[in-house]
Protein backbone atom coordinates (compact mmCIF):
# COMPACT_ATOMS: atom_id res chain seq x y z
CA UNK A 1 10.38 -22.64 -44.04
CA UNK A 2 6.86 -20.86 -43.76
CA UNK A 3 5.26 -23.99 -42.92
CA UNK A 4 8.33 -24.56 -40.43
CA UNK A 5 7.88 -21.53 -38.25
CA UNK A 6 3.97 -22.13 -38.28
CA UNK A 7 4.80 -25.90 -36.81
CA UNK A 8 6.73 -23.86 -34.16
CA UNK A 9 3.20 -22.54 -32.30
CA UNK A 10 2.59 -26.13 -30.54
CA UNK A 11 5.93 -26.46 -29.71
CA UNK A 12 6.38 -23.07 -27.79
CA UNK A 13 2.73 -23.91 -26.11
CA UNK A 14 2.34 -27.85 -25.75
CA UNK A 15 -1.41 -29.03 -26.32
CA UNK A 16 -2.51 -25.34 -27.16
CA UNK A 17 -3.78 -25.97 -30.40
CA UNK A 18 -5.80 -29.22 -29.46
CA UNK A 19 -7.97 -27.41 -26.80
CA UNK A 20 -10.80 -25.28 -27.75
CA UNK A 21 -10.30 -21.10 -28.23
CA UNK A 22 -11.92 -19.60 -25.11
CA UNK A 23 -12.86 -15.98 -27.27
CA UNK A 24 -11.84 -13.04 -24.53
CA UNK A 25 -13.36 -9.40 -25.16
CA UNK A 26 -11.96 -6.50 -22.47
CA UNK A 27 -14.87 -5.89 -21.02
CA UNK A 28 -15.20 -9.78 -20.01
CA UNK A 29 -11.35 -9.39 -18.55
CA UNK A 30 -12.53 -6.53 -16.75
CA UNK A 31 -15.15 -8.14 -15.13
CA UNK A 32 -13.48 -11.45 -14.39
CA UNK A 33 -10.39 -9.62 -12.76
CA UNK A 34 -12.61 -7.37 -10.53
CA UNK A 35 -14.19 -10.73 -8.90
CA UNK A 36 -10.99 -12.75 -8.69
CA UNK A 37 -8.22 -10.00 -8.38
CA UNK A 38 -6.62 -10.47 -4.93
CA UNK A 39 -5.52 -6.89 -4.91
CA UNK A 40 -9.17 -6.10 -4.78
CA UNK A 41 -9.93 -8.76 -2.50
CA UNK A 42 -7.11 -7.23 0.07
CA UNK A 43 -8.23 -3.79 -0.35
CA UNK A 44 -12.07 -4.69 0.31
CA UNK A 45 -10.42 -6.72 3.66
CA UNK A 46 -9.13 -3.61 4.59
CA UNK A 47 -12.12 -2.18 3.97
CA UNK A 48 -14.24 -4.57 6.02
CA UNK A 49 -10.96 -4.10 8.35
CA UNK A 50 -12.41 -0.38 9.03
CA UNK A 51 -15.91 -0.85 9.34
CA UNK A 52 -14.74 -3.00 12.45
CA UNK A 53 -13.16 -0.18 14.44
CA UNK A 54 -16.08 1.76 13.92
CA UNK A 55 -17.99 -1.20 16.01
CA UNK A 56 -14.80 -1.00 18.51
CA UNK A 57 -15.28 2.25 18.50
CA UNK A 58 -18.46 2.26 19.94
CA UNK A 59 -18.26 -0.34 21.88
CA UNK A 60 -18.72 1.05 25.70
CA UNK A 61 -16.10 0.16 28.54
CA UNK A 62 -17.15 -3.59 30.77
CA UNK A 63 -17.98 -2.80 34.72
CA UNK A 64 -15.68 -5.00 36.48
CA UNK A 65 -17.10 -7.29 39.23
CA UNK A 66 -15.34 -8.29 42.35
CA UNK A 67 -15.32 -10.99 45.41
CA UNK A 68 -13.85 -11.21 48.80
CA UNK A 69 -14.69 -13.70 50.88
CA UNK A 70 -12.88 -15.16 54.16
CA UNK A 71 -13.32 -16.06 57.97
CA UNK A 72 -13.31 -13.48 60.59
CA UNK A 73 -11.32 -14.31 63.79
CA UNK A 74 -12.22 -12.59 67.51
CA UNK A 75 -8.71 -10.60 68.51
CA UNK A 76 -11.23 -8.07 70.93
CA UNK A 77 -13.72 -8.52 73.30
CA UNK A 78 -17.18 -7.63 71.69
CA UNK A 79 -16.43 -9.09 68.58
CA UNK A 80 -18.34 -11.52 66.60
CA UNK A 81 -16.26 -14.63 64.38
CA UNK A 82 -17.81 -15.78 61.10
CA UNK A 83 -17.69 -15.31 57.69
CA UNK A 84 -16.82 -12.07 56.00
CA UNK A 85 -17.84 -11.55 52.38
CA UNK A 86 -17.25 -8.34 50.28
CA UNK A 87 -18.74 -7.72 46.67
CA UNK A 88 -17.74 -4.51 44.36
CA UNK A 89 -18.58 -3.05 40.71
CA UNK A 90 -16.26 -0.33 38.99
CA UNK A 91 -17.32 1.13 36.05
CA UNK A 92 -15.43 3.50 33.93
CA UNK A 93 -17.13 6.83 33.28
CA UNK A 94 -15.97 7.50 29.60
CA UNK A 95 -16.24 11.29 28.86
CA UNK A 96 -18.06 12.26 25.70
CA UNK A 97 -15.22 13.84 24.34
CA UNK A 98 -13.15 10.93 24.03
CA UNK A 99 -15.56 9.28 23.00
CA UNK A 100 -15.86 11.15 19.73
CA UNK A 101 -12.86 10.96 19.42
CA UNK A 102 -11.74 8.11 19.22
CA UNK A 103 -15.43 7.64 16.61
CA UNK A 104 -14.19 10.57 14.75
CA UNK A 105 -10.28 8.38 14.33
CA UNK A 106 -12.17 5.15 13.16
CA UNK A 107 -14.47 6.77 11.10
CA UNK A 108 -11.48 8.94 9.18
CA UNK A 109 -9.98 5.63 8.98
CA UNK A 110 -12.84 3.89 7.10
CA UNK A 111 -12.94 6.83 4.59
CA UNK A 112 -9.11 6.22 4.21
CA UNK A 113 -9.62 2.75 3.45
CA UNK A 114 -13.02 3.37 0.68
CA UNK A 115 -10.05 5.39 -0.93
CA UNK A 116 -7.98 2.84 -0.98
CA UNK A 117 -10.35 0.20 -2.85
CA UNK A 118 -11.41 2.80 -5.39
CA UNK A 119 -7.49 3.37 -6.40
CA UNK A 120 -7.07 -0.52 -6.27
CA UNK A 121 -9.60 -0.94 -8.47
CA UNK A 122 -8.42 1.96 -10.68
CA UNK A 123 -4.88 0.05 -10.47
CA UNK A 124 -6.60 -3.42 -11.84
CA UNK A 125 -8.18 -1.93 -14.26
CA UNK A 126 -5.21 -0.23 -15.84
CA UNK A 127 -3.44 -2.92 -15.80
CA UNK A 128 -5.76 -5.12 -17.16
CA UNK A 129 -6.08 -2.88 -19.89
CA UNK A 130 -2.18 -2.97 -20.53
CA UNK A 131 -2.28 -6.42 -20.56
CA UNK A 132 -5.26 -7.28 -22.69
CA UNK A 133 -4.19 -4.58 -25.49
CA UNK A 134 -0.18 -5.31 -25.03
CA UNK A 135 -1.84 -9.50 -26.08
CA UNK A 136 -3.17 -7.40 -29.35
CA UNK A 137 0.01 -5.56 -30.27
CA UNK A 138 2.11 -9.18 -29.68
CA UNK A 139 -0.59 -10.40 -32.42
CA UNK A 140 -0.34 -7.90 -34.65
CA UNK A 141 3.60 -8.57 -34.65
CA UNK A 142 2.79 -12.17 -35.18
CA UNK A 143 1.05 -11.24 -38.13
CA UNK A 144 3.49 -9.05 -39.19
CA UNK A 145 6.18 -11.83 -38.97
CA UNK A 146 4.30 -14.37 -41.37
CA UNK A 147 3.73 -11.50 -43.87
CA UNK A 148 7.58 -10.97 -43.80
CA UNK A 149 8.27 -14.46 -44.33
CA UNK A 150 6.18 -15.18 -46.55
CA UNK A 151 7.33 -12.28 -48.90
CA UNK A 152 10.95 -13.49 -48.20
CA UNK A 153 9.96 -17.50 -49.10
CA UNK A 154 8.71 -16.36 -52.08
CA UNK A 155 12.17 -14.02 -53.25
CA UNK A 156 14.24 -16.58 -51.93
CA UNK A 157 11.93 -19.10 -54.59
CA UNK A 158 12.44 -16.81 -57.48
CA UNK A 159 16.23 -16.15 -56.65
CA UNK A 160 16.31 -20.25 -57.06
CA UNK A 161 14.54 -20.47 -60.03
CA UNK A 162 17.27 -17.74 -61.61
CA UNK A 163 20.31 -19.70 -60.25
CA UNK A 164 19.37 -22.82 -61.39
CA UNK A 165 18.90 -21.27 -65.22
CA UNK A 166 22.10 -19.21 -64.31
CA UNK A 167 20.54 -15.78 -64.53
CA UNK A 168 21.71 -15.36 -60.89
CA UNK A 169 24.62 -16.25 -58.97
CA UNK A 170 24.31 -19.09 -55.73
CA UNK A 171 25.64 -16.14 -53.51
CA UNK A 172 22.26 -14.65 -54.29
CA UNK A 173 20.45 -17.70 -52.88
CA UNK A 174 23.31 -17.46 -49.89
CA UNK A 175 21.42 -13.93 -49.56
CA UNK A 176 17.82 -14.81 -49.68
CA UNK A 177 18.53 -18.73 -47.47
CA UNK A 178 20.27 -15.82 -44.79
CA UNK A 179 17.24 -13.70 -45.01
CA UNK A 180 14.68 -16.50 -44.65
CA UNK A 181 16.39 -17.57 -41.47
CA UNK A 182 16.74 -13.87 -40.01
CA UNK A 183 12.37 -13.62 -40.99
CA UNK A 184 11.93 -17.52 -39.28
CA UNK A 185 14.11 -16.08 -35.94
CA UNK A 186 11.84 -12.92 -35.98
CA UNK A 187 8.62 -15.14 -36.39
CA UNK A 188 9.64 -17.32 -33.54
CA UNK A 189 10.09 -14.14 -31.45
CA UNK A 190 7.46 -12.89 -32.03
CA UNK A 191 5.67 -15.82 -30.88
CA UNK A 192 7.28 -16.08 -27.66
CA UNK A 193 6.24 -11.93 -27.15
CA UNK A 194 2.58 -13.09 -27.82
CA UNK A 195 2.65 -15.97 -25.15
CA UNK A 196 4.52 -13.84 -22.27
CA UNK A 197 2.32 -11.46 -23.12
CA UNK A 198 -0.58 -13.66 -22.86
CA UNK A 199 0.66 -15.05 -19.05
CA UNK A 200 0.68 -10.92 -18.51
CA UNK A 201 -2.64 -10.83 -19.30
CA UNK A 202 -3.87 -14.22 -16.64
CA UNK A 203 -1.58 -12.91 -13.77
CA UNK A 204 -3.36 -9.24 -14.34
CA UNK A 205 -7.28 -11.12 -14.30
CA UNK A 206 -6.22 -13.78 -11.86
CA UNK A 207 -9.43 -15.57 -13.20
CA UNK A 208 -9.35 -18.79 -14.50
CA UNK A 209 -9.21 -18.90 -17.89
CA UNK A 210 -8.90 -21.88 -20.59
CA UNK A 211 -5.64 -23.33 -21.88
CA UNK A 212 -5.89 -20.63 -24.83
CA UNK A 213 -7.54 -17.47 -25.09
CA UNK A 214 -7.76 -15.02 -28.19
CA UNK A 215 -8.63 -11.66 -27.22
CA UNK A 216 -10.87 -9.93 -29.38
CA UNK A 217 -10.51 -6.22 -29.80
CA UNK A 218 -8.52 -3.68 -31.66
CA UNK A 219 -5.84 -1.43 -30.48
CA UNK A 220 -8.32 1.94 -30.31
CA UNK A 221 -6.57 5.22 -30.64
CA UNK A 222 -9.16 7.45 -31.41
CA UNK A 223 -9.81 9.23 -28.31
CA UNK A 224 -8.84 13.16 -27.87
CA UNK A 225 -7.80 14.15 -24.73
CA UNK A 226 -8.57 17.54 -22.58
CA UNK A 227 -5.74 20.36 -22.68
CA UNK A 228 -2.91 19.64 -19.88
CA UNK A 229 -4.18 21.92 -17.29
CA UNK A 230 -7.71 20.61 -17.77
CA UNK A 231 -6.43 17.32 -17.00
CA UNK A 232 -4.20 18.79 -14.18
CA UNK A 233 -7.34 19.97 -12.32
CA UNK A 234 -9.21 16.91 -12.51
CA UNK A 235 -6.67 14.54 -11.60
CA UNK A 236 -5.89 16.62 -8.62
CA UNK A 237 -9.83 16.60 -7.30
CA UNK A 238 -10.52 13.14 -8.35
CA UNK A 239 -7.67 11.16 -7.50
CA UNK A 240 -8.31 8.41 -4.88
CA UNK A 241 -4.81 8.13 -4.04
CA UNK A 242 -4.56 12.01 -3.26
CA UNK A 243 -7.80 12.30 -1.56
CA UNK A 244 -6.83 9.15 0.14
CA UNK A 245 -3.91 10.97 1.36
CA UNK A 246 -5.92 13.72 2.36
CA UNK A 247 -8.19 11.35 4.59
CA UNK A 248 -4.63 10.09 6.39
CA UNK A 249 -4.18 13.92 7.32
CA UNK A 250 -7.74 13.84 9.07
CA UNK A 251 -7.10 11.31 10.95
CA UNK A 252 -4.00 11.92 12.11
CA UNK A 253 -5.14 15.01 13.08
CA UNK A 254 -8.43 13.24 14.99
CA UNK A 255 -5.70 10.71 16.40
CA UNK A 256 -3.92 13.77 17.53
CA UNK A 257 -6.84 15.41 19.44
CA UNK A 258 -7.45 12.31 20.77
CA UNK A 259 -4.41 11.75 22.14
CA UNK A 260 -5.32 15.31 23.88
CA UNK A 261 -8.79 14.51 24.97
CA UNK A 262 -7.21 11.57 26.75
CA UNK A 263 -5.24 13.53 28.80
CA UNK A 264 -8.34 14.86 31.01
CA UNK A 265 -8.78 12.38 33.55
CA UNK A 266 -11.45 10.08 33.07
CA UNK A 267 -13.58 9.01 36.80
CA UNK A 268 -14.36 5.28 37.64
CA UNK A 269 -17.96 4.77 39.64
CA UNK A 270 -17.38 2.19 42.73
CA UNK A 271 -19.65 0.40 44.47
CA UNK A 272 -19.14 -1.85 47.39
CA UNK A 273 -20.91 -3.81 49.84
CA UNK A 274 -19.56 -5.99 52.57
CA UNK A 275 -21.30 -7.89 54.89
CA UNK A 276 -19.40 -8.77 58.31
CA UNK A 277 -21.18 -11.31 60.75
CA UNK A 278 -22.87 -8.65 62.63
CA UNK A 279 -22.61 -5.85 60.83
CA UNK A 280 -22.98 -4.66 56.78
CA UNK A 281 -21.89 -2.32 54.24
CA UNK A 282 -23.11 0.02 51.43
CA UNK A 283 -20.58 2.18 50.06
CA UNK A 284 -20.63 4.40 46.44
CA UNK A 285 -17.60 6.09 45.93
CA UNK A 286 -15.45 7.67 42.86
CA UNK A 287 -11.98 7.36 41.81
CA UNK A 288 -10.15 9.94 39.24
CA UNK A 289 -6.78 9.49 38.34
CA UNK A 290 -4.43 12.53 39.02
CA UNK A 291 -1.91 13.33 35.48
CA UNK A 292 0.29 14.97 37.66
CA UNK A 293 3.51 12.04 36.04
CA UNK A 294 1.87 10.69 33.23
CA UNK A 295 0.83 13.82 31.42
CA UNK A 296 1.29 11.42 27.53
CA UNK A 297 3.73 13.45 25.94
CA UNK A 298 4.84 10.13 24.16
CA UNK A 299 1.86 9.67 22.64
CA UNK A 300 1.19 12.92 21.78
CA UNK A 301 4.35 13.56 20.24
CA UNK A 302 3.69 10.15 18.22
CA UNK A 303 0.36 11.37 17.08
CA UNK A 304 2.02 15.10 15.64
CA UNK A 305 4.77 13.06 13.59
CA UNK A 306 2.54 10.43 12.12
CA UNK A 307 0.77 14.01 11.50
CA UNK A 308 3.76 15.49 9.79
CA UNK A 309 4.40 12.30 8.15
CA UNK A 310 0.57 12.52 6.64
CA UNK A 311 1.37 15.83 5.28
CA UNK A 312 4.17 14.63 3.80
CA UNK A 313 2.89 11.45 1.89
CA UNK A 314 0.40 14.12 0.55
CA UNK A 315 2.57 16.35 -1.38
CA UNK A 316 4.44 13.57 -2.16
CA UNK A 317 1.14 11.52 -3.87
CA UNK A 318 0.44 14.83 -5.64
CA UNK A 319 3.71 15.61 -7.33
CA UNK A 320 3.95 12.14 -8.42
CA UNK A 321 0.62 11.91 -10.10
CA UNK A 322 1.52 15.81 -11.87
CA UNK A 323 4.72 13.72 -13.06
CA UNK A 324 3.06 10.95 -14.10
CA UNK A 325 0.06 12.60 -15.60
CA UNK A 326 2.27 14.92 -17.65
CA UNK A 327 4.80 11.65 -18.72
CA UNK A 328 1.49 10.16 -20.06
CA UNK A 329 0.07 13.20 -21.97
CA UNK A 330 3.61 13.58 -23.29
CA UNK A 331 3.74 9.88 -24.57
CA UNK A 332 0.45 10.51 -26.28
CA UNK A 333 0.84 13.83 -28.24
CA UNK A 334 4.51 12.33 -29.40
CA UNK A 335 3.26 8.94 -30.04
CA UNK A 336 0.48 10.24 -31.92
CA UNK A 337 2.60 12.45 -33.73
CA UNK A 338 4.72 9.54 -34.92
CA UNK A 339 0.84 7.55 -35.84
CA UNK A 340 -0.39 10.62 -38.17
CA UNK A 341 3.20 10.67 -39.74
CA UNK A 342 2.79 6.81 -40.89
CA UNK A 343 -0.75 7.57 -41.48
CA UNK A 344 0.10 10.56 -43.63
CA UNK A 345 2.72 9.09 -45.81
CA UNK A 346 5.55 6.59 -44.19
CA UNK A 347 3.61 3.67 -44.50
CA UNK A 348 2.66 3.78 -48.00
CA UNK A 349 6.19 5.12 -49.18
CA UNK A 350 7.79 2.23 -47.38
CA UNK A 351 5.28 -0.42 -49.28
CA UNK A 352 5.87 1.58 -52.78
CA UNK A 353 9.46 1.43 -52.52
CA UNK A 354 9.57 -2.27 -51.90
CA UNK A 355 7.37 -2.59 -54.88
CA UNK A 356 9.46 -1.00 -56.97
CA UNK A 357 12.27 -2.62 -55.55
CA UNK A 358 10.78 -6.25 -56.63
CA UNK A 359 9.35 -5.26 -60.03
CA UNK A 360 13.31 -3.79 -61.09
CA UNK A 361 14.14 -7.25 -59.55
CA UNK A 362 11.62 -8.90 -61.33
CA UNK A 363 13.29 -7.34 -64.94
CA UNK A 364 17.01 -7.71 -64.00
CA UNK A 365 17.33 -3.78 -63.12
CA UNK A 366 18.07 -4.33 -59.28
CA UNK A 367 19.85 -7.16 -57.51
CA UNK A 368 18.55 -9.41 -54.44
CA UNK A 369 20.15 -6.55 -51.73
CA UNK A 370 18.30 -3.80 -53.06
CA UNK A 371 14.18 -6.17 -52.63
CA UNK A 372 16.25 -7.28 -49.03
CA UNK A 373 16.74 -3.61 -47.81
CA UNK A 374 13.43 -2.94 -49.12
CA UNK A 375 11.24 -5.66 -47.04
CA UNK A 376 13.78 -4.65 -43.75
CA UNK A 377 12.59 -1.24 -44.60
CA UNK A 378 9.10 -2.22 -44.79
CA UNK A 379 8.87 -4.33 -41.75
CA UNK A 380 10.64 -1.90 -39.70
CA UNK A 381 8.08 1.07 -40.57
CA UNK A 382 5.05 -1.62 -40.05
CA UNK A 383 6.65 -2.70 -36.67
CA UNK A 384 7.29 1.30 -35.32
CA UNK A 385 3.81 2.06 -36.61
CA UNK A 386 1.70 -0.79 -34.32
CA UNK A 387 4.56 0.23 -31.58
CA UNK A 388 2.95 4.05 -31.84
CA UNK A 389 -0.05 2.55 -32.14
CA UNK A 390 0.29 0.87 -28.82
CA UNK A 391 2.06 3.63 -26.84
CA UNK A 392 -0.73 5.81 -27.61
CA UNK A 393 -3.42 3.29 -26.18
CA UNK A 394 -0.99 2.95 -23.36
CA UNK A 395 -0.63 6.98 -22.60
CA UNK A 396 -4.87 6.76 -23.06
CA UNK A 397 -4.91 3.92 -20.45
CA UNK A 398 -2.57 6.13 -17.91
CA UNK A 399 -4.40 9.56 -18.64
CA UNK A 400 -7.97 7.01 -17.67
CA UNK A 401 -6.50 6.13 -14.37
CA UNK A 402 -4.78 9.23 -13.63
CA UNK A 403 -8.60 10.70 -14.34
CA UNK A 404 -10.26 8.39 -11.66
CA UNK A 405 -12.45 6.70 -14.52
CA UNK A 406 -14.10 3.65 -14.66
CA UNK A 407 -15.06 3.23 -18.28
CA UNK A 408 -15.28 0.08 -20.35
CA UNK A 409 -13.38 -0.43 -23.97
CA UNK A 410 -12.91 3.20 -24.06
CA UNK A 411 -10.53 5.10 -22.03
């Protein structure tokens, strides 16, 4: 049955165990998902995106050219027939003020969007991270799996051995052929974790990778963390995603005094010439438009609730990263509560009893149930342990994004 469920791994991954191991450490994943990711590749767009309307901001108004030409037709004594042309240029005066303006918008609006790409980054990473050490824990529970079988192959050998010299009863083998099934359905399982979790792990790089991969790393737990409030403070003054928001208040507020400076009326230059068969014309003249019906309370009123709305998304971003930050710190002090109390005693109590349990079975003392409840025991305590194990990576990896840092293996 061991050899069974090991048979299994080709099956659940066709051709996987033909091709060659492509070895994967974290900070290789890292580095393969920040030149492939398309997240990053849409944030640096919108990046490039702003950088843009800073060059349309700048950009100066055209001067428009015009042409009249046509025939001129005697209606009056005195005057002269022939051709009468006419040539003008208008150019838009653009007052300084708007002007900066509308810089000051575009500019707000590239800072918005550097932001942006640092928290998409910060995202990638993260998740990354998840990914590559969630492949790990799936492992470990592979591992975990063959260790159970093989401890139940062997009792289920030795329960055979005593039937067939009729020390034992066949319900006893019933038992242990139950049991060996039950450890081959977990070992499959586990199997199948370790492959969705390894599909996680592609989608998060988005790099091409061989057929298989085998990360190499450990699950690493040792990291202490900062009080609460310490962590409070930082992740409220380093936070792309809040100072991001921040930036959006800016500019909406530049947007908004631009929408005001655009109210003062803004003059167009004119000049003319136009040259009639017998006599011609010079003229320079200026044209300002009067806000007497047009005085843009539309898009002024637009500009103060995309304001409002900027405010909003503000306190919004920071009460969600206080929850999140203090869901995180919570997962970690309670996870690694639950790690030091395996550490400390659980594990090894859980691996003495089953020992007992098989040397009373061993010497007749204890029946099959008793070395069955034991191993259950056992692989339930080994399983919550690398599940602690995990969460408190996981709460590490949250606490390192939360925290605006860009650090390797370590969180």
């Amino acid at each position: 049955m061991f050899w069974l469920g090991l048979a299994l791994w080709p099956v659940v991954c066709p051709l996987v165990s033909a091709q060659e191991v492509q070895p994967l450490t974290l900070e290789q994943a890292l580095t393969l998902a920040g030149e492939h990711n398309p997240q990053l590749r849409l944030a640096q767009a919108l990046n490039e995106g702003s950088q843009a309307a800073i060059r349309t901001a700048l950009a100066r108004p055209n001067p428009q050219f015009n042409t009249l030409a046509g025939p001129q037709y005697r209606r009056l004594p005195g005057a002269e027939p022939g051709l009468l042309t006419h040539f003008s240029v208008d150019q838009l005066v653009e007052l300084p003020s708007i002007r900066r303006a509308r810089l000051r918008v575009a500019e707000l609006g590239r800072e918005s969007t550097r932001f942006t790409l640092l928290e998409a980054r910060l995202n990638v990473r993260a998740a990354v991270k998840q990914a590559f050490f969630q492949v790990l824990r799936r492992r470990a529970e592979i591992g975990l799996a063959q260790e159970n079988l093989r401890l139940v192959n062997d009792l289920r050998r030795r329960v055979e051995v005593q039937v067939e010299v009729g020390e034992a009863a066949r319900l006893e083998l019933t038992r242990a052929d139950a049991e060996v099934a039950t450890a081959q359905t977990f070992y499959n399982s586990a199997q199948l974790r370790y492959v969705n979790a390894v599909a996680s792990l592609r989608t998060a790089v988005s790099a091409p990778l061989a057929a298989r991969i085998e990360p190499q790393g450990a699950l690493d737990i040792s990291v202490k963390l900062p009080p609460l409030e310490e962590l409070r403070r930082e992740v409220l003054m380093r936070h792309p995603a809040l100072q991001q928001a921040q930036a959006e208040i800016r500019r909406a507020q530049a947007r908004l005094d631009s929408e005001y400076a655009q109210r003062r009326p803004q003059p167009s230059v004119r000049l003319e010439y136009e040259r009639q068969p017998d006599l011609g014309f010079f003229r320079l003249g200026v044209s300002i438009p009067v806000p007497i019906l047009n005085k843009r309370e539309g898009p002024i009123g637009e500009a103060a609730a995309v304001l409002n709305q900027a405010r909003a998304i503000a306190d919004l971003r920071r009460l969600e990263l206080q929850a999140a930050l203090e869901r995180a710190y919570g997962q970690y002090e309670v996870a690694g509560q639950q790690v030091a109390s395996f550490e400390q005693g659980v594990l090894k109590e859980a691996e003495t009893a089953l020992r007992a349990a098989e040397a009373a079975f061993k010497f007749g003392e204890r029946g099959i149930i008793e070395v069955l409840d034991a191993q259950r025991v056992l692989r339930t305590v080994r399983l919550d342990f690398l599940s602690a194990q995990f969460d408190v990576q996981s709460a590490l990896i949250d606490v390192e994004q939360l925290r605006a840092q860009e650090t390797g293996a370590r969180p």
